[in-house]
ModelCIF file with pLDDT and N, C-alpha, C, O atoms, coordinates in Angstrom:
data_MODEL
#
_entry.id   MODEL 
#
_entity.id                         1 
_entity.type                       polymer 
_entity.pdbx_number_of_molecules   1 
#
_entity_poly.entity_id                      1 
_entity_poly.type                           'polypeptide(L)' 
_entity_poly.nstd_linkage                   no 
_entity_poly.nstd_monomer                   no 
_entity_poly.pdbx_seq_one_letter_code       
;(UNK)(UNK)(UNK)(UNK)(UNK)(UNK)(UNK)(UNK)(UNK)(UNK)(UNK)(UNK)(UNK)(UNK)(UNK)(UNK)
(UNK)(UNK)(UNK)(UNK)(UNK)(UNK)(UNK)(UNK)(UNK)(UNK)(UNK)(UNK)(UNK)(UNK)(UNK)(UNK)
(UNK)(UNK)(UNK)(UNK)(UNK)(UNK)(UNK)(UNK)(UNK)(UNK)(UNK)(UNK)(UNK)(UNK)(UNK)(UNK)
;
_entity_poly.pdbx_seq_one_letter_code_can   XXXXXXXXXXXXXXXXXXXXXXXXXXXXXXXXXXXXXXXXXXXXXXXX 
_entity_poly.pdbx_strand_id                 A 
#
loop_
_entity_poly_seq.entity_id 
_entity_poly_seq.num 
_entity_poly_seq.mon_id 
_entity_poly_seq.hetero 
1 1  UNK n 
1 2  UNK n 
1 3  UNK n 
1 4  UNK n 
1 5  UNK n 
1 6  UNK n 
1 7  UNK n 
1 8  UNK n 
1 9  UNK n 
1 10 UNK n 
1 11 UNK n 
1 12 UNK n 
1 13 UNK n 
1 14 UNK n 
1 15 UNK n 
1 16 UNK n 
1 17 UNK n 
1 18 UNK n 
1 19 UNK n 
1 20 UNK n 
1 21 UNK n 
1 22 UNK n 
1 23 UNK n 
1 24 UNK n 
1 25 UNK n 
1 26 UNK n 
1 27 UNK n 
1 28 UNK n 
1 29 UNK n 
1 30 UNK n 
1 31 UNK n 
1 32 UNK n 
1 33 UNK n 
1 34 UNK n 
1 35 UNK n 
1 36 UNK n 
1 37 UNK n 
1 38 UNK n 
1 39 UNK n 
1 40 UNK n 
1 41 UNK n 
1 42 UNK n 
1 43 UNK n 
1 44 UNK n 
1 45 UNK n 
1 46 UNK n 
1 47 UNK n 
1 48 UNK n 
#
_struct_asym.id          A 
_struct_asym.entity_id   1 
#
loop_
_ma_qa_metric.id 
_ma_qa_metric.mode 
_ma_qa_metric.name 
_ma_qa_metric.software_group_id 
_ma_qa_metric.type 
1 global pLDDT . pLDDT 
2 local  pLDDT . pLDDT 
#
_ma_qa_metric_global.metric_id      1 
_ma_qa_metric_global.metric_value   82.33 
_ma_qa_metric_global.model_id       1 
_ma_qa_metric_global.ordinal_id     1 
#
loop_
_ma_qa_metric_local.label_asym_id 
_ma_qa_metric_local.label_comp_id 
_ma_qa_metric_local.label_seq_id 
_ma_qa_metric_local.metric_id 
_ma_qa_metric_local.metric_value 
_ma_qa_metric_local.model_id 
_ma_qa_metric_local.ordinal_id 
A UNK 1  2 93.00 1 1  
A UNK 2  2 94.00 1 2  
A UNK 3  2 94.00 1 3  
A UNK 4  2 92.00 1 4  
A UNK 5  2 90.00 1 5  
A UNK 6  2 91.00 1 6  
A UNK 7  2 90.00 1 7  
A UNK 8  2 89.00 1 8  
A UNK 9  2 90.00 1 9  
A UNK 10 2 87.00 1 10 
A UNK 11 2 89.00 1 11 
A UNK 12 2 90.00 1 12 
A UNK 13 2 90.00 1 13 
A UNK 14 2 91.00 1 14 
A UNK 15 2 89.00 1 15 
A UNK 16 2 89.00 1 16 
A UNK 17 2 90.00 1 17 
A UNK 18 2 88.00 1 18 
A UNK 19 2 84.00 1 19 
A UNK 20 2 82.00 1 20 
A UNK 21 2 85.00 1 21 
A UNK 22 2 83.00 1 22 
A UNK 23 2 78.00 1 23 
A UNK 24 2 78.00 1 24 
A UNK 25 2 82.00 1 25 
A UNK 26 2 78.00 1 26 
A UNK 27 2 70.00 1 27 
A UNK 28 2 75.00 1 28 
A UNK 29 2 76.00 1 29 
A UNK 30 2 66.00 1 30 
A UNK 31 2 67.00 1 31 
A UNK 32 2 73.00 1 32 
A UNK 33 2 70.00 1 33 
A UNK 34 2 67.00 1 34 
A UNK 35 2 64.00 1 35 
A UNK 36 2 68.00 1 36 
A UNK 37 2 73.00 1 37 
A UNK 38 2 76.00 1 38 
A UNK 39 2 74.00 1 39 
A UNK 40 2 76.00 1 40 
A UNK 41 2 80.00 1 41 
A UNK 42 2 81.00 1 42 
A UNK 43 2 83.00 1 43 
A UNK 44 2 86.00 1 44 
A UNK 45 2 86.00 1 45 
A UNK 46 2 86.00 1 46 
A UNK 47 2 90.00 1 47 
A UNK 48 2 89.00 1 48 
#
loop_
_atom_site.group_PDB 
_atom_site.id 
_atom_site.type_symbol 
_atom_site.label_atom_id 
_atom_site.label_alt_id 
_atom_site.label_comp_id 
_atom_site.label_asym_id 
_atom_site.label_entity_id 
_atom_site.label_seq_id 
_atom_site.pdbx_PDB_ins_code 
_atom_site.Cartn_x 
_atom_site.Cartn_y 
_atom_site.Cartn_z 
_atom_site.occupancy 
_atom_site.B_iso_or_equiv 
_atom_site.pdbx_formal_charge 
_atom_site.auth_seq_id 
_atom_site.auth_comp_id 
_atom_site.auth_asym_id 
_atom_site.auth_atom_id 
_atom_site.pdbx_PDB_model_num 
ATOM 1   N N  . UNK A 1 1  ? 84.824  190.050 102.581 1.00 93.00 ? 1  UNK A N  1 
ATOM 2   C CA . UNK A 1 1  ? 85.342  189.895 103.939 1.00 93.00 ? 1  UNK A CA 1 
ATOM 3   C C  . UNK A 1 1  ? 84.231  189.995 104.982 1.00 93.00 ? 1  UNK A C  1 
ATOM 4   O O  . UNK A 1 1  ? 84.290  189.338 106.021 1.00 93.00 ? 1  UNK A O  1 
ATOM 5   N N  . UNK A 1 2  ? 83.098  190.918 104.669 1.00 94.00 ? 2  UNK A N  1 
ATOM 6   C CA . UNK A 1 2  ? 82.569  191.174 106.007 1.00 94.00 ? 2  UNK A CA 1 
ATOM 7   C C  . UNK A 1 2  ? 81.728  189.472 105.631 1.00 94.00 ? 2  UNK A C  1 
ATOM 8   O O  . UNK A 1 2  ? 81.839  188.532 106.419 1.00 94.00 ? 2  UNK A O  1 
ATOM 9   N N  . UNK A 1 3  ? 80.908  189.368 104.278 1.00 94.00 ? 3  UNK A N  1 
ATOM 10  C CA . UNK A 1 3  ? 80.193  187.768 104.451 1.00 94.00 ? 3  UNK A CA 1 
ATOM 11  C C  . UNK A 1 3  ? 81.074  186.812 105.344 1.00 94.00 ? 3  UNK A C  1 
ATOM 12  O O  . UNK A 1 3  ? 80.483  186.063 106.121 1.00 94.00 ? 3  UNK A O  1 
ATOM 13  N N  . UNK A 1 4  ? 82.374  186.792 105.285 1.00 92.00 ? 4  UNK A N  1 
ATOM 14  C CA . UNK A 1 4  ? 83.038  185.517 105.836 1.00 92.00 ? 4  UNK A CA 1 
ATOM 15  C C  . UNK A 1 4  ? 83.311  186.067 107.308 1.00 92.00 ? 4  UNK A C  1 
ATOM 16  O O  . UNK A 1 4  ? 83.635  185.176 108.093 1.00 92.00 ? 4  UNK A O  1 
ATOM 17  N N  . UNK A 1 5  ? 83.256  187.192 107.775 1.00 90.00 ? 5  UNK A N  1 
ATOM 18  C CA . UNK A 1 5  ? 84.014  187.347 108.931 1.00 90.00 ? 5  UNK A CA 1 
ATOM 19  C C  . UNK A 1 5  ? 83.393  188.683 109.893 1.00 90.00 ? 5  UNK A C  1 
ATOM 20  O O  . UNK A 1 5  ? 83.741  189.091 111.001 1.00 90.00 ? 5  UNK A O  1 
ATOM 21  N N  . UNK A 1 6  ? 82.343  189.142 108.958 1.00 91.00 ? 6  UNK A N  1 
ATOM 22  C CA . UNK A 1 6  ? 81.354  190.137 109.625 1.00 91.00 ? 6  UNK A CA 1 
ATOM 23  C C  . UNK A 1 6  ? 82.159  191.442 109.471 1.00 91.00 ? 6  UNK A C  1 
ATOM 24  O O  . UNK A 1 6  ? 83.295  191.510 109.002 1.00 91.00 ? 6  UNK A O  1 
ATOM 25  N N  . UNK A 1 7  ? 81.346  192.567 109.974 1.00 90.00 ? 7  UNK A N  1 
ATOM 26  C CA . UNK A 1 7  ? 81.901  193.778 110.073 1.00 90.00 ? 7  UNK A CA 1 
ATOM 27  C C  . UNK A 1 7  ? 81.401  194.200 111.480 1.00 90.00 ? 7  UNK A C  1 
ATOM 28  O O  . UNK A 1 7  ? 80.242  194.277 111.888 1.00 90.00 ? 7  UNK A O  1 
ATOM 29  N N  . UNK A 1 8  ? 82.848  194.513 112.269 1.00 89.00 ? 8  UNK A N  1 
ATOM 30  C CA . UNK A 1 8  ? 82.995  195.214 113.917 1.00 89.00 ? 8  UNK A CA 1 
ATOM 31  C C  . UNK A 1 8  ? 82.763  196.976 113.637 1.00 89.00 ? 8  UNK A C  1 
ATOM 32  O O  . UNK A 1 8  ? 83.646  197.757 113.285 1.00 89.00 ? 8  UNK A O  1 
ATOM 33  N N  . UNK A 1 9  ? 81.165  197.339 113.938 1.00 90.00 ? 9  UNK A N  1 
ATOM 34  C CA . UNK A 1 9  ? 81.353  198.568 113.772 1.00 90.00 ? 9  UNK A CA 1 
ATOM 35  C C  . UNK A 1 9  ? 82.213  199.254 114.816 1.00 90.00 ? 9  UNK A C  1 
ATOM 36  O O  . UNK A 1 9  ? 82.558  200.378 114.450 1.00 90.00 ? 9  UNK A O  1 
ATOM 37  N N  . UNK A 1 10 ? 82.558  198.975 115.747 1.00 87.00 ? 10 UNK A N  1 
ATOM 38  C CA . UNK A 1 10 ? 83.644  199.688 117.181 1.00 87.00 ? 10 UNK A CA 1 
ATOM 39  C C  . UNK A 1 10 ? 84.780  199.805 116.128 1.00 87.00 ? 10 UNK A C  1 
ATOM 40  O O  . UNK A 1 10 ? 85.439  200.806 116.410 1.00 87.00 ? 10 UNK A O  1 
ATOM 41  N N  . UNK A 1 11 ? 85.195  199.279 115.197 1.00 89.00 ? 11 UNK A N  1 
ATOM 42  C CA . UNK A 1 11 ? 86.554  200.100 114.590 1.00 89.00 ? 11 UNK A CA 1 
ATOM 43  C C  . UNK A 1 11 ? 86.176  200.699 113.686 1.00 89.00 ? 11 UNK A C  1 
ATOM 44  O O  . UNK A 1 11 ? 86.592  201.849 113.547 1.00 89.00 ? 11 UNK A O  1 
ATOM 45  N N  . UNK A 1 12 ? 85.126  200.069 112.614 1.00 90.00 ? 12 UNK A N  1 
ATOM 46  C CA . UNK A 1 12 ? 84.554  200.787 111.453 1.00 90.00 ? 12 UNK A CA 1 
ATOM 47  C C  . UNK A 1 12 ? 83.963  202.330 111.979 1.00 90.00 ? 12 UNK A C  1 
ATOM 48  O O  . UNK A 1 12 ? 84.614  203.155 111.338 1.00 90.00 ? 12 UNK A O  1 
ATOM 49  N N  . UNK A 1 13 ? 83.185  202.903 112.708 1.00 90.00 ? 13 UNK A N  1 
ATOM 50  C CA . UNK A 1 13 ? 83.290  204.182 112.528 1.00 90.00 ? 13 UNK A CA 1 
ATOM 51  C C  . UNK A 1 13 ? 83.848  204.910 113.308 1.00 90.00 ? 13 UNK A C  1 
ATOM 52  O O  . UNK A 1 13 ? 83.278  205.991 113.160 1.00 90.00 ? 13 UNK A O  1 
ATOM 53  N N  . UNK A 1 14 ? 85.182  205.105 114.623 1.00 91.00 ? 14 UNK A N  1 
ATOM 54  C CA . UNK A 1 14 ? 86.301  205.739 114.649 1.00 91.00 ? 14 UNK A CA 1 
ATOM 55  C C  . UNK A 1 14 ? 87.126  205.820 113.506 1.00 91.00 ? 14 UNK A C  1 
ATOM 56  O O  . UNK A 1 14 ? 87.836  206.798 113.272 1.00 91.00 ? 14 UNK A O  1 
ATOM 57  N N  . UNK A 1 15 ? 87.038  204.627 112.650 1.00 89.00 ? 15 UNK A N  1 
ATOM 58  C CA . UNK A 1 15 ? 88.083  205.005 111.324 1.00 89.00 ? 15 UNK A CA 1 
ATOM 59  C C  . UNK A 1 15 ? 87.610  205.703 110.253 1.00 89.00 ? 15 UNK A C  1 
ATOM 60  O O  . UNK A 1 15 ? 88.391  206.363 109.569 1.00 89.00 ? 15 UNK A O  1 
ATOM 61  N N  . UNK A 1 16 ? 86.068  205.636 109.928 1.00 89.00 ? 16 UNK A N  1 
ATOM 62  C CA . UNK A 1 16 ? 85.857  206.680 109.155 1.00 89.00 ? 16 UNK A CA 1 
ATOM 63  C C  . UNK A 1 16 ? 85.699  208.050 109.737 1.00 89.00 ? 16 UNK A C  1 
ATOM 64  O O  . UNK A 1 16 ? 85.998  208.948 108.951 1.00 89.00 ? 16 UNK A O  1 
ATOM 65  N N  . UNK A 1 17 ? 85.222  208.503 111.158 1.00 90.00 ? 17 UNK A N  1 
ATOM 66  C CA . UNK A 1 17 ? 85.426  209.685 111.625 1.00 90.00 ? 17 UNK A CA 1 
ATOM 67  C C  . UNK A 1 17 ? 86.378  210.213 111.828 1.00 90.00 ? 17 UNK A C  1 
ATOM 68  O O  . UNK A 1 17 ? 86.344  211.345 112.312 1.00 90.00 ? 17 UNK A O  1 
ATOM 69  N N  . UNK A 1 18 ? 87.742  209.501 111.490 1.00 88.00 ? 18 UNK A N  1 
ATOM 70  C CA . UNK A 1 18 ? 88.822  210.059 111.796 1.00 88.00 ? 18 UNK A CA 1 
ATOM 71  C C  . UNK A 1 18 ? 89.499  210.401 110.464 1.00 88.00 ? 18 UNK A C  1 
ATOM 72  O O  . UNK A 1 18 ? 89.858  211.541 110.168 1.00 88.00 ? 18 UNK A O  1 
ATOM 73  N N  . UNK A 1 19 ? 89.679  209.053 109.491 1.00 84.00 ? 19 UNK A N  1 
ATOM 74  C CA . UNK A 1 19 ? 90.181  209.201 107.790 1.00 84.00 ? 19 UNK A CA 1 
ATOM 75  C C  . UNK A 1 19 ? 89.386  210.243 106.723 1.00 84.00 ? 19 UNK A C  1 
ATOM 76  O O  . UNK A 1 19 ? 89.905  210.800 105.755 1.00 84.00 ? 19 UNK A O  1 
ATOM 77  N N  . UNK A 1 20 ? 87.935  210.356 107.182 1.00 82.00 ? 20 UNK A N  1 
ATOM 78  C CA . UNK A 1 20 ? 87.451  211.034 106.106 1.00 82.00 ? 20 UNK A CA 1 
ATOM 79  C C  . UNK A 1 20 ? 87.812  213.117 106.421 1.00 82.00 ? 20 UNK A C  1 
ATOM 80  O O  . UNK A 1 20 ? 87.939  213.879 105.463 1.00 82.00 ? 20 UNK A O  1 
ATOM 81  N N  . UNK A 1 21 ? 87.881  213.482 107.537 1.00 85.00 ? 21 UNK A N  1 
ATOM 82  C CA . UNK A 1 21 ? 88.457  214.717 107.671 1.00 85.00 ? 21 UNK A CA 1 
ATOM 83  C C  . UNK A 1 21 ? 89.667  214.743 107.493 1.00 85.00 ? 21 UNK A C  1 
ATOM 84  O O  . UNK A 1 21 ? 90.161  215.637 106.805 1.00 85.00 ? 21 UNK A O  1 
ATOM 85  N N  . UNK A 1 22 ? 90.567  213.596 108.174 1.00 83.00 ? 22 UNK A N  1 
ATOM 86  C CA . UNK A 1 22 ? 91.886  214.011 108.308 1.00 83.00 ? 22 UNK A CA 1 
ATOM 87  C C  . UNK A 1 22 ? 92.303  213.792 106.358 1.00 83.00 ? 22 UNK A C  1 
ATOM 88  O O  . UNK A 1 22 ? 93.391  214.139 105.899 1.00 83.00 ? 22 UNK A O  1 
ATOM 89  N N  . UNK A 1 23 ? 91.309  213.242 105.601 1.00 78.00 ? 23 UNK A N  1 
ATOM 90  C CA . UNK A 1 23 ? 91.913  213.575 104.032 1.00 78.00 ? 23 UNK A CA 1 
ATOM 91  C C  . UNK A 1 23 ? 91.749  214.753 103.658 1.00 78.00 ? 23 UNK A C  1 
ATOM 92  O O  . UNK A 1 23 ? 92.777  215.354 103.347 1.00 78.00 ? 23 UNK A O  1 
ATOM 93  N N  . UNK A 1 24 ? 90.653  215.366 103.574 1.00 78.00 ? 24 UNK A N  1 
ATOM 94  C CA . UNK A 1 24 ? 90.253  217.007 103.675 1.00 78.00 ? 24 UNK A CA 1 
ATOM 95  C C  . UNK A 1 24 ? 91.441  217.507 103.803 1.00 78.00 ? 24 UNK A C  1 
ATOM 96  O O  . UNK A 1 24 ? 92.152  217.921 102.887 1.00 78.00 ? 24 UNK A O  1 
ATOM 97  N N  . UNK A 1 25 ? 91.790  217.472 105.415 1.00 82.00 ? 25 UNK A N  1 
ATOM 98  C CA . UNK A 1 25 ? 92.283  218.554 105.600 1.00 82.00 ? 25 UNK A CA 1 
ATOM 99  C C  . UNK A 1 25 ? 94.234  218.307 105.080 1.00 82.00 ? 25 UNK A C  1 
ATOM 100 O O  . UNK A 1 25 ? 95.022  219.241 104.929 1.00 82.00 ? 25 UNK A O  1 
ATOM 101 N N  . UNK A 1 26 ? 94.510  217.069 104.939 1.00 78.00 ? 26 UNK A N  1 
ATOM 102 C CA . UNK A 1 26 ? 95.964  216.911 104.232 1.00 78.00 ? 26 UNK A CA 1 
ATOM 103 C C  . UNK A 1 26 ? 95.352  216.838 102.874 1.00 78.00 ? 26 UNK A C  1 
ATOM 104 O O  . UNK A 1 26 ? 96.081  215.926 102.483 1.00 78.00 ? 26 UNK A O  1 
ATOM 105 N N  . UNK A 1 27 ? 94.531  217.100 101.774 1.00 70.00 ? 27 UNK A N  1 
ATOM 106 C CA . UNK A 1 27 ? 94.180  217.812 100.707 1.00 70.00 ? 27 UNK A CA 1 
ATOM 107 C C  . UNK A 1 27 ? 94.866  219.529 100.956 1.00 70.00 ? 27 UNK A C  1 
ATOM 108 O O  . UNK A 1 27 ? 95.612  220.121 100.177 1.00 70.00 ? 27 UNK A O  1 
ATOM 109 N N  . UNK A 1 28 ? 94.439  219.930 102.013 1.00 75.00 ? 28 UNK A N  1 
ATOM 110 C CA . UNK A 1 28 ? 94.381  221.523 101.762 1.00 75.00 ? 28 UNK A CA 1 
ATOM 111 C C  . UNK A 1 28 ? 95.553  221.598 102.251 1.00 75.00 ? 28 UNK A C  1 
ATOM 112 O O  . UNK A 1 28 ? 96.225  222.308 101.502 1.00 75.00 ? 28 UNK A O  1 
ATOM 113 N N  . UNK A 1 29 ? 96.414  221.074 103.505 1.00 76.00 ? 29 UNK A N  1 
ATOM 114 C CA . UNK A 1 29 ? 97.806  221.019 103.555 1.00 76.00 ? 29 UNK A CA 1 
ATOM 115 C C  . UNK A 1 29 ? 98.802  220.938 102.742 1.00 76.00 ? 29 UNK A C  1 
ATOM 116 O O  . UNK A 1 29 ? 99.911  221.442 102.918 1.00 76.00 ? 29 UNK A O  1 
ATOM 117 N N  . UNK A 1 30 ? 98.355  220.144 101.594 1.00 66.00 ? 30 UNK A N  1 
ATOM 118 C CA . UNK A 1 30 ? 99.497  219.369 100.656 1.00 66.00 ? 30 UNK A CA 1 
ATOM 119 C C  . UNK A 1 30 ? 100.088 220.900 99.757  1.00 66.00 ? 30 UNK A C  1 
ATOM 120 O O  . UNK A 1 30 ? 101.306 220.878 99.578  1.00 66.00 ? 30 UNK A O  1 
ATOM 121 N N  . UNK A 1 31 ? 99.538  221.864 99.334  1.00 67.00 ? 31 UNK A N  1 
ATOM 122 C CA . UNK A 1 31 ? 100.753 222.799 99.084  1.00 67.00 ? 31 UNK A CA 1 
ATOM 123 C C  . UNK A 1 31 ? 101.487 222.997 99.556  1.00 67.00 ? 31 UNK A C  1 
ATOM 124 O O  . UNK A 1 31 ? 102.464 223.204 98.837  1.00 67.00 ? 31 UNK A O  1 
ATOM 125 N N  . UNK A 1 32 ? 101.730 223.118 101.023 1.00 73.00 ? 32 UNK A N  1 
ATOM 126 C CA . UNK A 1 32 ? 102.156 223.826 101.806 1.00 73.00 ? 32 UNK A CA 1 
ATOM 127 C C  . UNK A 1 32 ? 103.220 222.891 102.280 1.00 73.00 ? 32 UNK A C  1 
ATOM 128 O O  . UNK A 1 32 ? 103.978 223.401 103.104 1.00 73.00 ? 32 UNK A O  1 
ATOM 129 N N  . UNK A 1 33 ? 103.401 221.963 102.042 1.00 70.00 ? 33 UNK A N  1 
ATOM 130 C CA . UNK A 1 33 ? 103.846 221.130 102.729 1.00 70.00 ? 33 UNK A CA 1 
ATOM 131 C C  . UNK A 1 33 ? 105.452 220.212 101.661 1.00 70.00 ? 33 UNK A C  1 
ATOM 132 O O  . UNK A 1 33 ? 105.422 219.962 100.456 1.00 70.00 ? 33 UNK A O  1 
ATOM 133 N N  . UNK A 1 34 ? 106.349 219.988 102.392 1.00 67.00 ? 34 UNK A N  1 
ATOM 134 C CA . UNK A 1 34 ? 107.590 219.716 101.429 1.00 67.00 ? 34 UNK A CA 1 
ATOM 135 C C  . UNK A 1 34 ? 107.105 218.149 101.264 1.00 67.00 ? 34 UNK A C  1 
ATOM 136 O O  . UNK A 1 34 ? 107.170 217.386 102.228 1.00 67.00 ? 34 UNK A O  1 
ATOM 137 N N  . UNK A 1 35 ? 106.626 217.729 100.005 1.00 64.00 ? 35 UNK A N  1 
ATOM 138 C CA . UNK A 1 35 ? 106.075 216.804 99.650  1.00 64.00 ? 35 UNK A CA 1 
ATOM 139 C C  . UNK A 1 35 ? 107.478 215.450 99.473  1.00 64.00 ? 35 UNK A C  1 
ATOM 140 O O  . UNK A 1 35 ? 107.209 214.251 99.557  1.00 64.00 ? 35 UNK A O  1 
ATOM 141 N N  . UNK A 1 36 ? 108.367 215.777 99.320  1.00 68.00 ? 36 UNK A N  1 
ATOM 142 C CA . UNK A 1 36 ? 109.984 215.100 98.879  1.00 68.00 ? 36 UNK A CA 1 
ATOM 143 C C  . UNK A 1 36 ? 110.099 214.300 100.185 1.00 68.00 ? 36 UNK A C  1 
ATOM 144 O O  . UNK A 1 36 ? 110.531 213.149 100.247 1.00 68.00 ? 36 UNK A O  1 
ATOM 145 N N  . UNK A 1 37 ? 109.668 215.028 101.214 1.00 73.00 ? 37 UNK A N  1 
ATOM 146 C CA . UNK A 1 37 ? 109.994 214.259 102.218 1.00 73.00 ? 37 UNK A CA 1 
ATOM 147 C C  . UNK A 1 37 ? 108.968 213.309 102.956 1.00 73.00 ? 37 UNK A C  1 
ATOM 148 O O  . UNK A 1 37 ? 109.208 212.350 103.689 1.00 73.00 ? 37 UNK A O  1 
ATOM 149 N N  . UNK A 1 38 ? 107.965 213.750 102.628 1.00 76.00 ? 38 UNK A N  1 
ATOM 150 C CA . UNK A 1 38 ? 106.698 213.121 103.161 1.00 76.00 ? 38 UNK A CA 1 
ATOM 151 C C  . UNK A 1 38 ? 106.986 211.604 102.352 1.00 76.00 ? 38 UNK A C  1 
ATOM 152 O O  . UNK A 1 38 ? 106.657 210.520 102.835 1.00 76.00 ? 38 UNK A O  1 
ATOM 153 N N  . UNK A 1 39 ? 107.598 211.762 101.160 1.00 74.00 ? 39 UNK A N  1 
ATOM 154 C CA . UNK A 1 39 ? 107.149 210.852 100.391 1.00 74.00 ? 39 UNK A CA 1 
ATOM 155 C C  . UNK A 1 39 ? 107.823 209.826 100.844 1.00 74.00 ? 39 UNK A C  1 
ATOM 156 O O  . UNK A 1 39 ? 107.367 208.706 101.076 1.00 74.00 ? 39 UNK A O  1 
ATOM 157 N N  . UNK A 1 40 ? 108.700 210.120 100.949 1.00 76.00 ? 40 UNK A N  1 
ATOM 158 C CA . UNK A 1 40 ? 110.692 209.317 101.310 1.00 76.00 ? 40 UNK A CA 1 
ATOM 159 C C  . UNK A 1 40 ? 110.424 208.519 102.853 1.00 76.00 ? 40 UNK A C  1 
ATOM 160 O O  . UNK A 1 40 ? 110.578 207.336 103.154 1.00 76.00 ? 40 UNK A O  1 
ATOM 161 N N  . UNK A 1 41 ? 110.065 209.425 103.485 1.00 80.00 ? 41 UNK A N  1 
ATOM 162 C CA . UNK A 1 41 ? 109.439 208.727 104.765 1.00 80.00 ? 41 UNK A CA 1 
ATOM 163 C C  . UNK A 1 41 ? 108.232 207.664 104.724 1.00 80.00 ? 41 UNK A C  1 
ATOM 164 O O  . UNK A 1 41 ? 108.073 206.960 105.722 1.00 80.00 ? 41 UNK A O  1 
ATOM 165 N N  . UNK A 1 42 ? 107.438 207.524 103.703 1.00 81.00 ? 42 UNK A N  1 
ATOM 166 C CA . UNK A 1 42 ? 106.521 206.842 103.424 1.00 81.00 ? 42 UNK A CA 1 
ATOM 167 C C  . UNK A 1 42 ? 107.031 205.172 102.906 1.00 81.00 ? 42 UNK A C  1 
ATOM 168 O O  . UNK A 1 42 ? 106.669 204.069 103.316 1.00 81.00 ? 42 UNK A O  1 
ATOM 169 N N  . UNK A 1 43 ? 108.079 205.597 101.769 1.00 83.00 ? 43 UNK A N  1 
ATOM 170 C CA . UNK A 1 43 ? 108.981 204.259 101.595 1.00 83.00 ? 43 UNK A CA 1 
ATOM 171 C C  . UNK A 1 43 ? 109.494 203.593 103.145 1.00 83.00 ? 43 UNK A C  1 
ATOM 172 O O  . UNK A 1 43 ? 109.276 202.429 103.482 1.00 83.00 ? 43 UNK A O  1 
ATOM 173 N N  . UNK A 1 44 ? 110.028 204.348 103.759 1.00 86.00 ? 44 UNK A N  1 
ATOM 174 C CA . UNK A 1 44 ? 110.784 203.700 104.613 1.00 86.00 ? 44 UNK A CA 1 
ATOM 175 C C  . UNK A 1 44 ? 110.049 203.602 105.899 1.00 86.00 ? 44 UNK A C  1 
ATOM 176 O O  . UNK A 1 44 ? 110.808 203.486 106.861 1.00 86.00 ? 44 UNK A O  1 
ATOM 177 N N  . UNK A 1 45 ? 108.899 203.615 106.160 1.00 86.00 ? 45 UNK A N  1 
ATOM 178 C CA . UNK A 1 45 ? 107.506 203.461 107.081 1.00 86.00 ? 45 UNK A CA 1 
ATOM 179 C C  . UNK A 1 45 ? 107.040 201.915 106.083 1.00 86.00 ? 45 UNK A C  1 
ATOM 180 O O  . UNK A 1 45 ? 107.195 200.966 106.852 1.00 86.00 ? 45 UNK A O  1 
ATOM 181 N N  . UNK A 1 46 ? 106.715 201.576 105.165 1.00 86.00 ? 46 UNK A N  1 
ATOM 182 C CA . UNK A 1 46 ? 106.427 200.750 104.541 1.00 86.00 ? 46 UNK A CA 1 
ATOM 183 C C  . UNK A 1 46 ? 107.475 199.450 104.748 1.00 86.00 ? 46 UNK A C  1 
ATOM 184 O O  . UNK A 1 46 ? 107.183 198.347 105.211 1.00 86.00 ? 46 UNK A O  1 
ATOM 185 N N  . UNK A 1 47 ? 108.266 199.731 104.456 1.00 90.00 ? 47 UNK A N  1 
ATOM 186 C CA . UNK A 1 47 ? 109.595 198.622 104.727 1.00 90.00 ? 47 UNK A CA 1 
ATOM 187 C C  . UNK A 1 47 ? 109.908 198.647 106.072 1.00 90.00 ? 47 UNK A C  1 
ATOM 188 O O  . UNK A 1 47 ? 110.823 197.907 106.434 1.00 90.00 ? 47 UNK A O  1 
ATOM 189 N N  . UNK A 1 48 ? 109.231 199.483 107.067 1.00 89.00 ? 48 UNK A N  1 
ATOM 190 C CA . UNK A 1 48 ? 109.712 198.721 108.715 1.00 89.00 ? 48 UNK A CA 1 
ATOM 191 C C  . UNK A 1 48 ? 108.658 198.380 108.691 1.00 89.00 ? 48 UNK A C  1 
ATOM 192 O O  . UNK A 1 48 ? 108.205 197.708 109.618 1.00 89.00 ? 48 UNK A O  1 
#
């Protein structure tokens, strides 16, 4: 993709400064957290 169409760093690194902590830290969340529903909401975020 980037050969045919380049790479825009103005989105490329807000999105890694933002995705690579915010996995961290929903890593260390995910016990804590009622996973049944996260998930269920994820189906139905996908299909709208």
């Amino acid at each position: 993709n980037i050969a045919i169409h380049g790479l825009e760093w103005d989105l490329l690194i807000p999105l890694v400064i933002g995705s690579v902590p915010g996995t961290i830290l929903g890593s260390r969340l995910a016990p804590r957290v009622a996973q049944s529903i996260i998930r269920r909401g994820i189906v139905i975020v996908l299909t709208m």
